[in-house]
Protein backbone atom coordinates (compact mmCIF):
# COMPACT_ATOMS: atom_id res chain seq x y z
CA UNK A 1 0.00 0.00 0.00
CA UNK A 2 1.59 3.21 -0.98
CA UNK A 3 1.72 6.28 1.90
CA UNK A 4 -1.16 8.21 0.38
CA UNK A 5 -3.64 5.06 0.59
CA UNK A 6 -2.59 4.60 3.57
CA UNK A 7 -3.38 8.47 4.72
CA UNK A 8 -6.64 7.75 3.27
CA UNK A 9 -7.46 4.91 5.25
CA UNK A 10 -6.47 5.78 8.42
CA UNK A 11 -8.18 9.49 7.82
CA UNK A 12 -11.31 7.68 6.79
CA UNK A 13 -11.03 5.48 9.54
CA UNK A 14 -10.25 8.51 11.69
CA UNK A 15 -13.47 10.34 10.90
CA UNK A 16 -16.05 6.95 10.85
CA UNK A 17 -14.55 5.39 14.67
CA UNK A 18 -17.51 7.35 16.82
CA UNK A 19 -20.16 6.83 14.39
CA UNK A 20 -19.31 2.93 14.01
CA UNK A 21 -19.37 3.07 17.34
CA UNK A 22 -22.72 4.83 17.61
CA UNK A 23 -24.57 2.24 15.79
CA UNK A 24 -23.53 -0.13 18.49
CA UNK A 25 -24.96 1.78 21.06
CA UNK A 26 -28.89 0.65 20.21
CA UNK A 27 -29.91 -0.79 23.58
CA UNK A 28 -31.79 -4.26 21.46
CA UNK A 29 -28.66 -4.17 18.96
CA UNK A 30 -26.32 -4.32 21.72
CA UNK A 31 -27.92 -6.79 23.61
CA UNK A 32 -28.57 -9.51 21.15
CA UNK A 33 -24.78 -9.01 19.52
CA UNK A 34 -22.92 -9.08 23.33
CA UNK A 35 -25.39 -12.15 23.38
CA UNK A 36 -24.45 -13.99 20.20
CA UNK A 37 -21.05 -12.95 21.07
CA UNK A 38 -20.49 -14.35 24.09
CA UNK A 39 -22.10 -17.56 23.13
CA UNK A 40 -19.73 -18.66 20.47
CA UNK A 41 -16.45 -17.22 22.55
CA UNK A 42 -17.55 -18.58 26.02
CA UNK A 43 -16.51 -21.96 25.30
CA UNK A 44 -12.40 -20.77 24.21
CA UNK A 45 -12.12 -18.66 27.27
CA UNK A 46 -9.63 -19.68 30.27
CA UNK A 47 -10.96 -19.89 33.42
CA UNK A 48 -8.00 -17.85 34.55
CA UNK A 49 -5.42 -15.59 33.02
CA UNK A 50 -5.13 -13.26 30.58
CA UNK A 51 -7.04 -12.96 26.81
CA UNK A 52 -5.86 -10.33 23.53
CA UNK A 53 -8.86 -9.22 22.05
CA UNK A 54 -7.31 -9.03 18.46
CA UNK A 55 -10.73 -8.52 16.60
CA UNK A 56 -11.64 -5.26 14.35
CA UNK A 57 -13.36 -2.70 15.48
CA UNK A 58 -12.59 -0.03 17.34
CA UNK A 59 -12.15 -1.55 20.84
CA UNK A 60 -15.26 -0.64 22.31
């Protein structure tokens, strides 16, 4: 990826974070995706110890 595409993408990425992170904030949205979530990640957690969360997003 050359420098300017990668100015572009991290200025686009830049400007959309809060508003990506705004649609998660629906009080039904957010409960049924923390649920299906946690379902299917549950199982491949420790019971102890530390975890990365390497996924996309913006961290919320």
């Amino acid at each position: 990826m050359s420098d300017d595409q990668s100015t572009r993408v991290i200025s686009y990425y830049g400007r959309v974070a809060r508003d990506y992170d705004r649609e998660y904030d629906v009080p039904y949205f957010k409960m049924l995706c923390d649920k299906i979530t946690w379902h299917y990640i549950e199982p491949y957690l420790p019971t102890s110890g530390l975890v990365l969360d390497a996924e996309e997003g913006t961290g919320k």
